[in-house]
Protein backbone atom coordinates (compact mmCIF):
# COMPACT_ATOMS: atom_id res chain seq x y z
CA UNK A 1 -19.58 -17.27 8.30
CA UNK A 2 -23.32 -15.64 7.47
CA UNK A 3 -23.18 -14.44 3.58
CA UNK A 4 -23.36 -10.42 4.63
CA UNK A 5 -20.47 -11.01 7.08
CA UNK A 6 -18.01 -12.35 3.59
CA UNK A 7 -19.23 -9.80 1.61
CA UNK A 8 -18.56 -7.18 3.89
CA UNK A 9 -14.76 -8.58 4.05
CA UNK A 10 -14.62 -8.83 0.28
CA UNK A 11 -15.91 -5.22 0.09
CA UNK A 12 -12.94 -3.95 2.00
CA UNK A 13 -11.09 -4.56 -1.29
CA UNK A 14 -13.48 -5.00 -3.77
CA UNK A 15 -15.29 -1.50 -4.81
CA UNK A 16 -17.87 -2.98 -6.86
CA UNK A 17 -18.55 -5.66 -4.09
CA UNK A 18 -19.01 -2.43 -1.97
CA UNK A 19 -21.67 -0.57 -4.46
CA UNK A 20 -23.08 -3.81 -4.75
CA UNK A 21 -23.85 -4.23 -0.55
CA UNK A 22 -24.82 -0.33 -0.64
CA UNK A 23 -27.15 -0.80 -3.01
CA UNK A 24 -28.53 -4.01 -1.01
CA UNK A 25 -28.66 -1.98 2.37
CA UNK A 26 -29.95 0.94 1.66
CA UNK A 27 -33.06 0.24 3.27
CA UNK A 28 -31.00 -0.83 6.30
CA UNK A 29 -29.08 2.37 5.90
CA UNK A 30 -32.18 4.75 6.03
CA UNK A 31 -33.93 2.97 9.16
CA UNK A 32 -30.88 3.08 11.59
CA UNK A 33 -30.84 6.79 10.75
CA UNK A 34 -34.36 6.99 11.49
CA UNK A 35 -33.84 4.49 14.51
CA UNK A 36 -30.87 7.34 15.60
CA UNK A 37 -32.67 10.87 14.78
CA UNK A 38 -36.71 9.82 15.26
CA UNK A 39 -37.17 10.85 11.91
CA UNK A 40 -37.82 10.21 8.49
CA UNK A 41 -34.28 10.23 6.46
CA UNK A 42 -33.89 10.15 2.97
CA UNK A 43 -31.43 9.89 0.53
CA UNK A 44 -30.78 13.74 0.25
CA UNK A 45 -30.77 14.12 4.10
CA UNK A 46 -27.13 15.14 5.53
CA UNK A 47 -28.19 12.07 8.09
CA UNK A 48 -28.02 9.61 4.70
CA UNK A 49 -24.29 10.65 4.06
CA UNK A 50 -23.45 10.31 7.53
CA UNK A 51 -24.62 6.64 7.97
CA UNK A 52 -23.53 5.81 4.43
CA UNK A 53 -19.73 6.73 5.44
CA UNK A 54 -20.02 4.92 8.92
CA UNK A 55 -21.54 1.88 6.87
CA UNK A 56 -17.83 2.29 4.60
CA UNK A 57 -15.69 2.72 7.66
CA UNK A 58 -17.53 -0.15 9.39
CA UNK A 59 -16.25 -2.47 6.40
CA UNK A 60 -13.19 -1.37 6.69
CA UNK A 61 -13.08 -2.08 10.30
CA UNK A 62 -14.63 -5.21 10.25
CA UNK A 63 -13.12 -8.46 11.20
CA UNK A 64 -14.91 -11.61 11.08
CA UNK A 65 -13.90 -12.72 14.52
CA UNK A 66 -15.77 -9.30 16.50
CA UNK A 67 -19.33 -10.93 15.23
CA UNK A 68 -21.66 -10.33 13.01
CA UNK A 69 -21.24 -7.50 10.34
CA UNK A 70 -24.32 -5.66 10.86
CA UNK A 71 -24.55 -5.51 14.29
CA UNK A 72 -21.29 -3.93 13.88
CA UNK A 73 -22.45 -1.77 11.70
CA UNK A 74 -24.83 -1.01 13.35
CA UNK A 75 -22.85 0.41 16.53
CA UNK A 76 -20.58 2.38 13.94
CA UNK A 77 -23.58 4.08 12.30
CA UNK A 78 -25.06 5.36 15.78
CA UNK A 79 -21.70 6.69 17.08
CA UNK A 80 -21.36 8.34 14.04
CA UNK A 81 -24.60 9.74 13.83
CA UNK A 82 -24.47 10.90 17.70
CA UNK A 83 -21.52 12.70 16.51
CA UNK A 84 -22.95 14.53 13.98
CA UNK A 85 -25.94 15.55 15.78
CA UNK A 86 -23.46 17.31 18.78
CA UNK A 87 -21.46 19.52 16.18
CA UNK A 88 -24.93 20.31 14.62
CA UNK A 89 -26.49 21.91 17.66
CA UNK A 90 -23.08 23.03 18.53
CA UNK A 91 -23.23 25.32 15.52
CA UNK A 92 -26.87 26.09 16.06
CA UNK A 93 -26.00 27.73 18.89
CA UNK A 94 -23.71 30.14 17.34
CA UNK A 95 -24.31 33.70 16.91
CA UNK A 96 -24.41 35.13 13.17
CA UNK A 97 -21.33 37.31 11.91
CA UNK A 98 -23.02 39.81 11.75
CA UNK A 99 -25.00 39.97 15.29
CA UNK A 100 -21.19 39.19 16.20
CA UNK A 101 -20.04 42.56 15.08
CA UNK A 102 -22.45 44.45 16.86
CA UNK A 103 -21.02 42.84 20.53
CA UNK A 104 -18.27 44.65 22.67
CA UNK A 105 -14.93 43.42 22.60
CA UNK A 106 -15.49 42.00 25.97
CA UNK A 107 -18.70 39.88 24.96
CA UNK A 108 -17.27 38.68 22.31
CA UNK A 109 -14.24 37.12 24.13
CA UNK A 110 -16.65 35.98 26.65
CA UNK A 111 -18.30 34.10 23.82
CA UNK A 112 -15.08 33.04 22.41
CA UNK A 113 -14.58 31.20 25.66
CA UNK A 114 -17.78 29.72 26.23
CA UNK A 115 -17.81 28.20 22.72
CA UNK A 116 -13.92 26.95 23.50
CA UNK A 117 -15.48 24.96 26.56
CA UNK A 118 -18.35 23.82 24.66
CA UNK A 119 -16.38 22.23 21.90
CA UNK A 120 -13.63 21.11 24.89
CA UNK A 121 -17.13 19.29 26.32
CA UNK A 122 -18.04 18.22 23.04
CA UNK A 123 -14.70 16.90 22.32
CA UNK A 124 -14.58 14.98 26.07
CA UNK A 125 -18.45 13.38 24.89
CA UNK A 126 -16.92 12.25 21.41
CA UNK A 127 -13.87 10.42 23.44
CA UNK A 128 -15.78 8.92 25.88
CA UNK A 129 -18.41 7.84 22.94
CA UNK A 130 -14.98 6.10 21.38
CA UNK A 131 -13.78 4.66 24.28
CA UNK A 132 -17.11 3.08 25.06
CA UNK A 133 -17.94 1.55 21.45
CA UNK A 134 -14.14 0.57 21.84
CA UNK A 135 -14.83 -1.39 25.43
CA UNK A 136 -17.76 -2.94 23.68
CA UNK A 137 -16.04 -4.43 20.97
CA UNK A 138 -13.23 -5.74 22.81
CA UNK A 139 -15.71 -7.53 25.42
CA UNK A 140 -17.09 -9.46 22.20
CA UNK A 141 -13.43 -10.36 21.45
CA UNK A 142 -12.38 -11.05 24.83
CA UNK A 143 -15.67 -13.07 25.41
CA UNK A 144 -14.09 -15.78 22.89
CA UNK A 145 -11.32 -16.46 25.45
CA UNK A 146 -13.81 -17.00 28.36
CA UNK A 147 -13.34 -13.82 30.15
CA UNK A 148 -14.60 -10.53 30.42
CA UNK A 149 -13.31 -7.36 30.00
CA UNK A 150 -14.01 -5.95 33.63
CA UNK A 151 -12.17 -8.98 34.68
CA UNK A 152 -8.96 -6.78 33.87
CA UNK A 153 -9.22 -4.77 37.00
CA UNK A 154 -8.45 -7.85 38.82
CA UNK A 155 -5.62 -9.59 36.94
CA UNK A 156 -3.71 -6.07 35.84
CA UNK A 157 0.00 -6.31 37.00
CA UNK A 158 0.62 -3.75 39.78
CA UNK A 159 4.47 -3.77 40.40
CA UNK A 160 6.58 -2.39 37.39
CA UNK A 161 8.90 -4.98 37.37
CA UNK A 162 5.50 -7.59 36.28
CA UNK A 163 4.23 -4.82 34.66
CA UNK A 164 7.53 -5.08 32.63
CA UNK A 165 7.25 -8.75 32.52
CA UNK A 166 3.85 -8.38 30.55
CA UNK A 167 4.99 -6.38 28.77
CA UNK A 168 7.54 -8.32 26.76
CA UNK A 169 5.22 -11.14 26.85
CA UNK A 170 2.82 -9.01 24.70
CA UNK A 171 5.69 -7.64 22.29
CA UNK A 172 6.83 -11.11 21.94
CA UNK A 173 3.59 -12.02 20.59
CA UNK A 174 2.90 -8.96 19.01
CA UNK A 175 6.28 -10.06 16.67
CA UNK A 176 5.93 -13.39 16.07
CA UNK A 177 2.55 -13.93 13.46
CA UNK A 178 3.13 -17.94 14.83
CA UNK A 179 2.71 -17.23 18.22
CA UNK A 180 -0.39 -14.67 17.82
CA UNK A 181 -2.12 -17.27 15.46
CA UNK A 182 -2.23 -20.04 18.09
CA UNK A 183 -3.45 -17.40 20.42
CA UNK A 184 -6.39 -16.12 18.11
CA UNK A 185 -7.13 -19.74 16.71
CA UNK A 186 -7.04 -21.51 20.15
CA UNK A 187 -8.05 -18.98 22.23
CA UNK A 188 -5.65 -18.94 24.66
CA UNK A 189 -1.42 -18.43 25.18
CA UNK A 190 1.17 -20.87 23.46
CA UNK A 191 2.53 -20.67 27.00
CA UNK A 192 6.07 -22.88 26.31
CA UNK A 193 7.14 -21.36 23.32
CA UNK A 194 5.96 -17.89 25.11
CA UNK A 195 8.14 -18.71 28.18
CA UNK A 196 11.04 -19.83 25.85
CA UNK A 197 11.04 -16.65 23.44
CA UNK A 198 10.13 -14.03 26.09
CA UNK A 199 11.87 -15.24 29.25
CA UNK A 200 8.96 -14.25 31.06
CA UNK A 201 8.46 -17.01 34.00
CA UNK A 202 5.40 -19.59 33.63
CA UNK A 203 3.81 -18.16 37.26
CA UNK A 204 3.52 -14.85 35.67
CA UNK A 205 2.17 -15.95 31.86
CA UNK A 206 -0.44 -17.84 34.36
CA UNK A 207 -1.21 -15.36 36.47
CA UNK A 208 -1.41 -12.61 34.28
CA UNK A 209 -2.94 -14.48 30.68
CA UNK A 210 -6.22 -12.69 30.90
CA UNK A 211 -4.24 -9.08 31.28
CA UNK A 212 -1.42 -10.64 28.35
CA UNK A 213 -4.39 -11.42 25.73
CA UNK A 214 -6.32 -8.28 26.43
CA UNK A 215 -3.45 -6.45 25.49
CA UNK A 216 -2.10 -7.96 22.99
CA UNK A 217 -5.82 -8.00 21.00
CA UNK A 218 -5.87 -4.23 21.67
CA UNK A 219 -2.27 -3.44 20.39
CA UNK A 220 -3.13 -5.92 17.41
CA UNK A 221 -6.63 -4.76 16.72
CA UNK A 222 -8.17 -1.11 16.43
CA UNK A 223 -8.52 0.83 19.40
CA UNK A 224 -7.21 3.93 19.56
CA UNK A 225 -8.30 4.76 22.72
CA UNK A 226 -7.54 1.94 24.62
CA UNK A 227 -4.27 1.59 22.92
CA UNK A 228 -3.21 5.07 24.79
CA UNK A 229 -3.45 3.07 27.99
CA UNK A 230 -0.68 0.50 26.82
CA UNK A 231 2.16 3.40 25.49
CA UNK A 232 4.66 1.27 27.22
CA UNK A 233 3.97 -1.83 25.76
CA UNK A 234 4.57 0.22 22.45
CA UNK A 235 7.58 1.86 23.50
CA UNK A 236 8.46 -1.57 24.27
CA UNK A 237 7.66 -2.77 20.78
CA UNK A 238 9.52 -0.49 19.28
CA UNK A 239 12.91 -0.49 20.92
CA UNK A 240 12.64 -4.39 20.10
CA UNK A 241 11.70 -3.29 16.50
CA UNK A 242 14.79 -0.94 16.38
CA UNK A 243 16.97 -4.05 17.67
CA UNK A 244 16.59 -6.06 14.43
């Protein structure tokens, strides 16, 4: 593992290990904002802040096994700064108080309701910015197994009863910190001790691995929005949960 990649870990707990890389990357800091805005950024720009907290929450996200750190960070810092530069000309485009007073009841709810569909659009472009960084990651991760993450569409249990099926396979591996460490070390399923502990059949752990792992990394890892596409895998997990 590169040298930036195990201090970023150690920063997660280490606060002076975390001054100590801010004060390293600052440089780095200031050129992806300039890389995201086409401008110069200094320190006292709101843009500095911005990438400066997506450079913490990047360390905090960080595991060793997505890739390398910066490149990482480097995703985190441009979603973040994308971000900021929608709410800013969001607010731009709002009228001052005080020409506000001067409208008729009837503009102003007009103008009430346009800026409620702006920030419903805004909020829609923030999501699908999420859910896109959160794809990308995940194909990194998935890559290590040898498959990719469009391959999904194909191998995605149809029927509820194998959607079921997967479903305790993933809780079953979800519970047992044995069975998802020969998973993440070997890179694929302990299939006999999976069969065994879930009761899920061998012809459907086979058929349906690259769909088992995919889910399993996303319940395990951090994607939020993917993770609302699997609510009955968690249901699953925790009516198990509740059983011991």
């Amino acid at each position: 593992m590169e040298n930036i990649n195990l201090r970023a870990m150690i920063a997660k707990n280490d606060d002076e290990e975390f001054s100590a890389l801010v004060k390293d990357y600052q440089n780095f800091l200031l050129a992806e904002a300039y890389k995201n805005t086409g401008r110069y950024i200094s320190i006292s720009d709101d843009e500095h802040s911005i990438a400066l907290s997506a450079f913490h929450e990047a360390i905090l996200k960080y595991d060793a096994s997505k890739g390398a750190f910066l490149s990482f960070a480097k995703k985190v810092i441009s979603l973040r700064l994308t971000d900021f530069a929608r709410k800013e000309r969001k607010y731009k485009n709002i009228i001052s108080i005080d020409d506000e007073e001067e409208e008729s009841e009837e503009k102003r709810l007009i103008r009430n309701k346009e800026l409620q569909i702006a920030e419903e659009k805004e909020a829609e472009k923030t999501r699908q910015d999420e859910l896109r960084f959160e794809i990308e990651e995940l194909r990194e991760v998935l890559k290590e197994y040898g498959f990719s993450f469009f391959d999904l569409t194909k191998v995605s249990p149809k029927a509820e009863k194998t959607r079921q099926a997967c479903g305790k396979a993933v809780v079953c591996i979800l519970l047992d910190e044995k069975l998802y460490a020969y998973m993440a070390e070997k890179r694929e399923l302990p299939m006999k001790q999976l069969e065994k502990q879930s009761g899920v059949p061998r012809k459907i752990l086979d058929r349906h691995r690259k769909y088992i792992i995919a889910a399993t990394e996303i319940l395990k890892g951090d994607y939020p929005c993917l993770e609302s596409y699997m609510n009955h895998i968690r249901k699953m997990k925790w009516e198990k949960e509740a059983e011991r």
